[in-house]
Protein backbone atom coordinates (compact mmCIF):
# COMPACT_ATOMS: atom_id res chain seq x y z
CA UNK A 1 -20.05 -16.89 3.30
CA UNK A 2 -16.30 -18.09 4.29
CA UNK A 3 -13.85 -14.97 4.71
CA UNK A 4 -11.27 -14.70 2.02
CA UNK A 5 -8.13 -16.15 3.05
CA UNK A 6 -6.24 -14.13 0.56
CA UNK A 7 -7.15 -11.06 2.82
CA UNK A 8 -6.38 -12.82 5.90
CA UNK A 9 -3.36 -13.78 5.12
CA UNK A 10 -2.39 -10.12 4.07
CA UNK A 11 -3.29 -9.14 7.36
CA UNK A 12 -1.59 -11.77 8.89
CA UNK A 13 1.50 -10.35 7.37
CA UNK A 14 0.53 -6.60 8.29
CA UNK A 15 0.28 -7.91 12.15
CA UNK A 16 3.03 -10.55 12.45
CA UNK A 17 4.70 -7.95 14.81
CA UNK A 18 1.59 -7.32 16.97
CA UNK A 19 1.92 -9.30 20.25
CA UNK A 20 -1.00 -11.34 21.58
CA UNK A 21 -2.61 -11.49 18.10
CA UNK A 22 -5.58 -13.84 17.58
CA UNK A 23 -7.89 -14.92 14.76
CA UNK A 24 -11.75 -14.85 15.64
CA UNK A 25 -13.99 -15.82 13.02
CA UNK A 26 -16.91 -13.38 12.91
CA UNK A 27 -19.80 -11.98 10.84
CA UNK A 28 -18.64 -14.36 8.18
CA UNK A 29 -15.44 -12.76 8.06
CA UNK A 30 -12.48 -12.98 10.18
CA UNK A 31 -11.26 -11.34 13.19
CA UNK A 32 -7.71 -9.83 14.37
CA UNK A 33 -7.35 -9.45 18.28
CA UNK A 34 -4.98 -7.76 20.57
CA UNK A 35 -5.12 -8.17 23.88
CA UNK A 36 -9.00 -9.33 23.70
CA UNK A 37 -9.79 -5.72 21.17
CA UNK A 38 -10.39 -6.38 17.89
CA UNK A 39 -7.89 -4.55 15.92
CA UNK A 40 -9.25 -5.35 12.14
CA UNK A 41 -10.77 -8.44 9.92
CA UNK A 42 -12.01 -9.25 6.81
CA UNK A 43 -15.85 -8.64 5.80
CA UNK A 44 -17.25 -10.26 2.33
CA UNK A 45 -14.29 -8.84 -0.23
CA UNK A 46 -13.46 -5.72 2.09
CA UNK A 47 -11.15 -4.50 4.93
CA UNK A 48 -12.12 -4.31 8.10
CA UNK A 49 -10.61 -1.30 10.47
CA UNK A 50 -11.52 -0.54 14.31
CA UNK A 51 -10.10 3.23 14.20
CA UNK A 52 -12.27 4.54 17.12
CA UNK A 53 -14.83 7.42 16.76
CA UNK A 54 -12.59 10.13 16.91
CA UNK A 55 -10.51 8.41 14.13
CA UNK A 56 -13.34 7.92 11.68
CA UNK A 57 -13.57 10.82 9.77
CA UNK A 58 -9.37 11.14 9.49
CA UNK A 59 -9.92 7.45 8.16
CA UNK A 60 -12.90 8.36 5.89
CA UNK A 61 -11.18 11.27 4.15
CA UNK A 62 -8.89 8.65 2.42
CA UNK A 63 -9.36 6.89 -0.56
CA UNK A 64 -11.53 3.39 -1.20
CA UNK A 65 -12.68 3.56 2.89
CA UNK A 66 -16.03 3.51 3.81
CA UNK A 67 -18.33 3.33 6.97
CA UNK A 68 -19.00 -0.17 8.15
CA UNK A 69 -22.55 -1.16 8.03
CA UNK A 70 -24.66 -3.75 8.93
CA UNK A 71 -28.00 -3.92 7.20
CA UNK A 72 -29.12 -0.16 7.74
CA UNK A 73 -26.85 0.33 11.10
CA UNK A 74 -24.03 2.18 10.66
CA UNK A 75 -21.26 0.72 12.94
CA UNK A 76 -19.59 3.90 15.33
CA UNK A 77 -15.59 3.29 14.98
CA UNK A 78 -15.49 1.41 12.13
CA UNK A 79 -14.60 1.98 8.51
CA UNK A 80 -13.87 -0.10 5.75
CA UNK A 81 -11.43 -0.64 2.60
CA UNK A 82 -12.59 -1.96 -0.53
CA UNK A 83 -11.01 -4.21 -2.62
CA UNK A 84 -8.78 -1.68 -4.35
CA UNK A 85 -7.77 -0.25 -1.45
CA UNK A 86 -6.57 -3.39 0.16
CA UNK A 87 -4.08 -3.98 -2.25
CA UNK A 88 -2.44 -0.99 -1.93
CA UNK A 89 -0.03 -1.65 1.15
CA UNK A 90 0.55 2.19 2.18
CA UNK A 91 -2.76 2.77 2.65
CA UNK A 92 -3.93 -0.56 4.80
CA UNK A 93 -0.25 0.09 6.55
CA UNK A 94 -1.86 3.44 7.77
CA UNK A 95 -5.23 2.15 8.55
CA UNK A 96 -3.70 -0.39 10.20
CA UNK A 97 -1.41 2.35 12.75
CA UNK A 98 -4.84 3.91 13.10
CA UNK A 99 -6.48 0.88 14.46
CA UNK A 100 -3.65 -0.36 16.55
CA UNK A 101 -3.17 2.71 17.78
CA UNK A 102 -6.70 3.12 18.82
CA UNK A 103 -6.98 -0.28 20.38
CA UNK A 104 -3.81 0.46 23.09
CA UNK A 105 -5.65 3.29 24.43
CA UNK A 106 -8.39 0.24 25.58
CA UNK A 107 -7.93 -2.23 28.28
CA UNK A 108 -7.16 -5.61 27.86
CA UNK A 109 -9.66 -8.10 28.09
């Protein structure tokens, strides 16, 4: 399954500002890098947001997120936004400061 472009391209827009940005197509969805850590992406019709571990349950307690799984395996650090959520642009803009913020605390790569 192809990623939607119509989420890509809304977090394109959500990231223009993020330096050393790249696109990785992954999982049949797509992939947003900074500095070689993947920040978020697109999965099937869902958001895709690396908050960190600690983050999770901060980013859990808000509405339309869920974990990220794979099959039966949960993924640590993860969460996702469904459809509903994803159009709503306060609550991928805060996602978004989670995951970013997350991500400088890592080392390049």
């Amino acid at each position: 399954m192809a990623h939607d472009e119509g989420l890509a391209e809304t977090l394109r827009s959500d990231l223009a500002a993020v330096p050393e940005l790249r696109e990785i197509a992954m999982f049949g969805g797509l992939c947003f890098t900074s500095r070689g850590n993947m920040v978020c992406g697109t999965f099937r019709d869902h958001g895709l947001y690396r908050v960190g571990k600690a983050q999770v349950p901060r980013a859990l307690s808000l509405p339309h997120t869920g974990p990220m799984t794979m099959g039966e395996r949960t993924m640590g650090g993860f969460v996702t936004l469904d459809p509903d959520g994803f159009a709503d642009d306060t609550l991928r803009e805060h996602l978004t400061r989670l995951a970013l913020a997350f991500v400088a605390t890592l080392d390049p790569k």
